[in-house]
Every structure is written in structure tokens, then in C-alpha cells.
PDB file of N, CA and C in Angstrom:
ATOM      1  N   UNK A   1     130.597 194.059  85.071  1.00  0.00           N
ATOM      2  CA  UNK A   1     129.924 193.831  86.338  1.00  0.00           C
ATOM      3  C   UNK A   1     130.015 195.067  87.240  1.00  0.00           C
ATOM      4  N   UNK A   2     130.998 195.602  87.440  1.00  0.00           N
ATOM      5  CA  UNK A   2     131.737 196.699  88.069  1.00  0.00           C
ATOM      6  C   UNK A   2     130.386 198.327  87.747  1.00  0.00           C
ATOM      7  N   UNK A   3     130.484 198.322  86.230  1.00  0.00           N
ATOM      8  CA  UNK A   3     129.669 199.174  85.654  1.00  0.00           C
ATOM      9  C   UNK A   3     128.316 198.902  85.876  1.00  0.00           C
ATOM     10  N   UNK A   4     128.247 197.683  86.252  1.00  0.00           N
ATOM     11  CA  UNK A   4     126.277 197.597  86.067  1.00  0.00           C
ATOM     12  C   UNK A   4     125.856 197.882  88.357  1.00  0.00           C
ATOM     13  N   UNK A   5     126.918 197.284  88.485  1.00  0.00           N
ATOM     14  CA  UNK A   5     126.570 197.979  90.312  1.00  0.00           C
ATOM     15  C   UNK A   5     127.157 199.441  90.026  1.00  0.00           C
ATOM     16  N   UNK A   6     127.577 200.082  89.710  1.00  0.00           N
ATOM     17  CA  UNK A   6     127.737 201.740  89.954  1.00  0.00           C
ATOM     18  C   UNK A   6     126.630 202.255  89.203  1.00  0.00           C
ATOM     19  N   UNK A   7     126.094 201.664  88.331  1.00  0.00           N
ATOM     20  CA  UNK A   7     124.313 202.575  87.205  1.00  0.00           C
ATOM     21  C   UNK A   7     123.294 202.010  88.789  1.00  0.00           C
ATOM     22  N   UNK A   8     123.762 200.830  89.092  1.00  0.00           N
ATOM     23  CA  UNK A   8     122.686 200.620  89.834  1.00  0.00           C
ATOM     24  C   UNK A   8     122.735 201.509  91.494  1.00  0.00           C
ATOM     25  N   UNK A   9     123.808 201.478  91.871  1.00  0.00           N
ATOM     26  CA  UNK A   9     123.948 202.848  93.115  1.00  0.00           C
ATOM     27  C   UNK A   9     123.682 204.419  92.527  1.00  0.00           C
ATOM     28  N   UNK A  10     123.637 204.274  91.517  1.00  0.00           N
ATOM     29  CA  UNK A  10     123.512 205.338  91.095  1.00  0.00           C
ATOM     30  C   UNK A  10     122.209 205.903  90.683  1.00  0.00           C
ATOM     31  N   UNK A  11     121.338 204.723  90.509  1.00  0.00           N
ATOM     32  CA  UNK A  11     119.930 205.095  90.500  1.00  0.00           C
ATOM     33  C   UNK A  11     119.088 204.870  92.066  1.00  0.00           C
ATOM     34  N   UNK A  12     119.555 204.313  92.623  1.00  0.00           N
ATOM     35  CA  UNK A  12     119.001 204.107  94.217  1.00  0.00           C
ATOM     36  C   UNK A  12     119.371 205.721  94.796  1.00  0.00           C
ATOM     37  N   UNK A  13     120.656 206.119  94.896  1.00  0.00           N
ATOM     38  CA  UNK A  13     120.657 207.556  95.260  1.00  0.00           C
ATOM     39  C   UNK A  13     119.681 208.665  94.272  1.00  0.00           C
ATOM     40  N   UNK A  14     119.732 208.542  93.257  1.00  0.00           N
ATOM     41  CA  UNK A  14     118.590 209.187  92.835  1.00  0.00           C
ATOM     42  C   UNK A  14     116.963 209.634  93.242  1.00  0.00           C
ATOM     43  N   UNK A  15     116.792 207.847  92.933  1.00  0.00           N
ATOM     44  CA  UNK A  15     115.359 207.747  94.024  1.00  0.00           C
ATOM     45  C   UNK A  15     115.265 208.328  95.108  1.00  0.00           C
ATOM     46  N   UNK A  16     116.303 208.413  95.874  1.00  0.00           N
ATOM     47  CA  UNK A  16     116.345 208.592  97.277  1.00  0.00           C
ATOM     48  C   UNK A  16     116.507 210.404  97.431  1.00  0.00           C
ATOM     49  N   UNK A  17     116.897 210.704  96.851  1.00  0.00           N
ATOM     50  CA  UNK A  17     117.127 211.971  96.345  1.00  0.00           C
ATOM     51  C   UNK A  17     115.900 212.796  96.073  1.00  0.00           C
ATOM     52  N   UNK A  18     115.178 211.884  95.266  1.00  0.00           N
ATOM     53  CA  UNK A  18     114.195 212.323  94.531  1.00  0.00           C
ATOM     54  C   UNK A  18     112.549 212.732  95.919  1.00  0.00           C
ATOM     55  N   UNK A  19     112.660 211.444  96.506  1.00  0.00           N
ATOM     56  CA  UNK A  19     112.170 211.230  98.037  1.00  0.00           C
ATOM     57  C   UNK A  19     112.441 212.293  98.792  1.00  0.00           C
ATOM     58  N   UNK A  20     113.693 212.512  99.048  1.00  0.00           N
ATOM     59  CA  UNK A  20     113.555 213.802 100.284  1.00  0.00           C
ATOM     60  C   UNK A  20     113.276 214.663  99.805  1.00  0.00           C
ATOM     61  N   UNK A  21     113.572 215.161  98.542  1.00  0.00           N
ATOM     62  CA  UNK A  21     113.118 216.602  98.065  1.00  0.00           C
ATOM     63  C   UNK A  21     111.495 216.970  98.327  1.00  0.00           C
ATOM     64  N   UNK A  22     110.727 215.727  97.850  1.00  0.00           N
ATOM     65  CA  UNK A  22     109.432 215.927  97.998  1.00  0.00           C
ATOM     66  C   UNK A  22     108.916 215.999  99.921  1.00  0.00           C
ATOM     67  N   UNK A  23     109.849 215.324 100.294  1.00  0.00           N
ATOM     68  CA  UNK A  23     109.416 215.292 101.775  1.00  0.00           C
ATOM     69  C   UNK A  23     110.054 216.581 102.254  1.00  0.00           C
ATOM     70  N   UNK A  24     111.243 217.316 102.077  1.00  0.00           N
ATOM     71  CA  UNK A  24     111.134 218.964 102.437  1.00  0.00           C
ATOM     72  C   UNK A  24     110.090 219.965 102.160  1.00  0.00           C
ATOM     73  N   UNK A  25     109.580 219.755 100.568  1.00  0.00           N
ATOM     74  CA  UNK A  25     108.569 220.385 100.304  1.00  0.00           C
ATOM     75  C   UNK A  25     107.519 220.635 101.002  1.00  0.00           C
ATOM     76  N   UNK A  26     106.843 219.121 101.291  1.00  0.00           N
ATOM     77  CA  UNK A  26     105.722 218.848 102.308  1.00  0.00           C
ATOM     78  C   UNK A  26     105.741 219.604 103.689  1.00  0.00           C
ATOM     79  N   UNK A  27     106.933 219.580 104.173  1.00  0.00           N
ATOM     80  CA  UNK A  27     107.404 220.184 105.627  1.00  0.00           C
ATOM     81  C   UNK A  27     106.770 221.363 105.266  1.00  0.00           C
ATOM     82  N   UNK A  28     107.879 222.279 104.404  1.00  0.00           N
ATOM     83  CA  UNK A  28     108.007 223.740 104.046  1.00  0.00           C
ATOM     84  C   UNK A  28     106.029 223.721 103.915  1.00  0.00           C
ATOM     85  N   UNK A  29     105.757 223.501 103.239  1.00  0.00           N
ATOM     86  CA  UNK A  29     103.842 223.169 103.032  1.00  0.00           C
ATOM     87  C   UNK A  29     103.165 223.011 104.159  1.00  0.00           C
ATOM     88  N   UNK A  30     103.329 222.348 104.986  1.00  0.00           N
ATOM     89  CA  UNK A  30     102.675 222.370 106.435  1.00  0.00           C
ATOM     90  C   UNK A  30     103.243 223.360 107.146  1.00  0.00           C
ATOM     91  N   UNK A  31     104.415 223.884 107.165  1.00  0.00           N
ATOM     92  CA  UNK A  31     104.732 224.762 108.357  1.00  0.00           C
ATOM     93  C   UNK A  31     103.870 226.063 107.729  1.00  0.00           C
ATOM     94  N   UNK A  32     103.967 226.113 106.496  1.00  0.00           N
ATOM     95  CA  UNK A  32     103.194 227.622 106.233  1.00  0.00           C
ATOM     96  C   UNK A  32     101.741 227.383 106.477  1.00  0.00           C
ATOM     97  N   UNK A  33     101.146 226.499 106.113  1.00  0.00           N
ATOM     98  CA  UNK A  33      99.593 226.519 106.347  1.00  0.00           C
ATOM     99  C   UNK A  33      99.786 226.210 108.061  1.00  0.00           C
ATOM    100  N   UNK A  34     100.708 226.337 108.763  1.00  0.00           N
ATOM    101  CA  UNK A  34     100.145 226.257 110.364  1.00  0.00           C
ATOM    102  C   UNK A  34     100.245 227.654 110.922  1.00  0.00           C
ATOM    103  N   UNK A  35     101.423 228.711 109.846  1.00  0.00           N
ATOM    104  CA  UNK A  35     101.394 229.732 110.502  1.00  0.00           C
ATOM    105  C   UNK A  35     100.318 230.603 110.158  1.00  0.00           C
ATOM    106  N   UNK A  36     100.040 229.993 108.824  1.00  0.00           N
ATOM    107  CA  UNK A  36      98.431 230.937 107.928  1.00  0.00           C
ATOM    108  C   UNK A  36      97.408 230.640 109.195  1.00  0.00           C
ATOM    109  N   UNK A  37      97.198 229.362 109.067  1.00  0.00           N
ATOM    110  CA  UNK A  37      95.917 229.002 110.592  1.00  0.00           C
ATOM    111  C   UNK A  37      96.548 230.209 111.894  1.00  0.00           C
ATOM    112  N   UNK A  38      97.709 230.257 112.473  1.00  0.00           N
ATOM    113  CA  UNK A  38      97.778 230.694 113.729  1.00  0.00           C
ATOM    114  C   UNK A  38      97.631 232.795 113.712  1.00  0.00           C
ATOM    115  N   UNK A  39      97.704 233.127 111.698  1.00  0.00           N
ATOM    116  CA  UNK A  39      97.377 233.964 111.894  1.00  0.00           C
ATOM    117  C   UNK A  39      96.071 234.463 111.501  1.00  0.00           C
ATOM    118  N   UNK A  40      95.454 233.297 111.002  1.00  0.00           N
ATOM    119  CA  UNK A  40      93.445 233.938 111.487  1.00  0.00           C
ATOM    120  C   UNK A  40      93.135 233.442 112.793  1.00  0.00           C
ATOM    121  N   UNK A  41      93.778 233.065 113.551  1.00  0.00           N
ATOM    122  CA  UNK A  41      93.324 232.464 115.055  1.00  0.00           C
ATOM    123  C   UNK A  41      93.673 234.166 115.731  1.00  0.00           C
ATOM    124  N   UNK A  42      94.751 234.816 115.091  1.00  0.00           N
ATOM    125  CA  UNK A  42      95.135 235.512 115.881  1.00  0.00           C
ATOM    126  C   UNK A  42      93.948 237.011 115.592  1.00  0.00           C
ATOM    127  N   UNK A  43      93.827 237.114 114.463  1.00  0.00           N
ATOM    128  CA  UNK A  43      92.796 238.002 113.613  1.00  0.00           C
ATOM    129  C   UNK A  43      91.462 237.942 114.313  1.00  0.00           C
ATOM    130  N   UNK A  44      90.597 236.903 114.797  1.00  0.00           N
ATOM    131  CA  UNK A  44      89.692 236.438 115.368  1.00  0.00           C
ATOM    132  C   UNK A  44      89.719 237.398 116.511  1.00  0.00           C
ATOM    133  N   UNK A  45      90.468 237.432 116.751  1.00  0.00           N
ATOM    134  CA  UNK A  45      90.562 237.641 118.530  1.00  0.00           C
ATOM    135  C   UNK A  45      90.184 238.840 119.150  1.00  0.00           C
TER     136      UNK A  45
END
């Protein structure tokens, strides 16, 4: 019993794991395409 709740915390942190990584990515992904936009805004000018 002991063993089947520690596989099972042990795959929930995974998932969860697995989740933020992709949600840093996304960040890191938007912050660069806002500074790409702010530097043809700036090019324009």
C-alpha cells in the first residue's frame, strides 16, 4: 500500500514538473517576441 501511494506522488510531481517546464518556456517565448516587436517599433522610427 505504502509503495503504490509513493509511485503515485511520484507521478503527480512529475506531471507537475512536466507543466511548469512548458509554462517557463512559453514565458521565455513571449518575452522574446515582445522585445523582437519593440525592436521594429523602434527601427520604424
Amino acid at each position: 500500500m505504502i509503495k503504490r501511494i509513493l509511485i503515485i506522488i511520484a507521478f503527480v510531481i512529475a506531471i507537475f514538473s512536466l507543466v511548469g517546464c512548458q509554462t517557463v518556456q512559453g514565458i521565455g517565448r513571449d518575452i522574446t517576441s515582445i522585445g523582437e516587436a519593440g525592436e521594429r517599433a523602434i527601427e520604424r522610427q
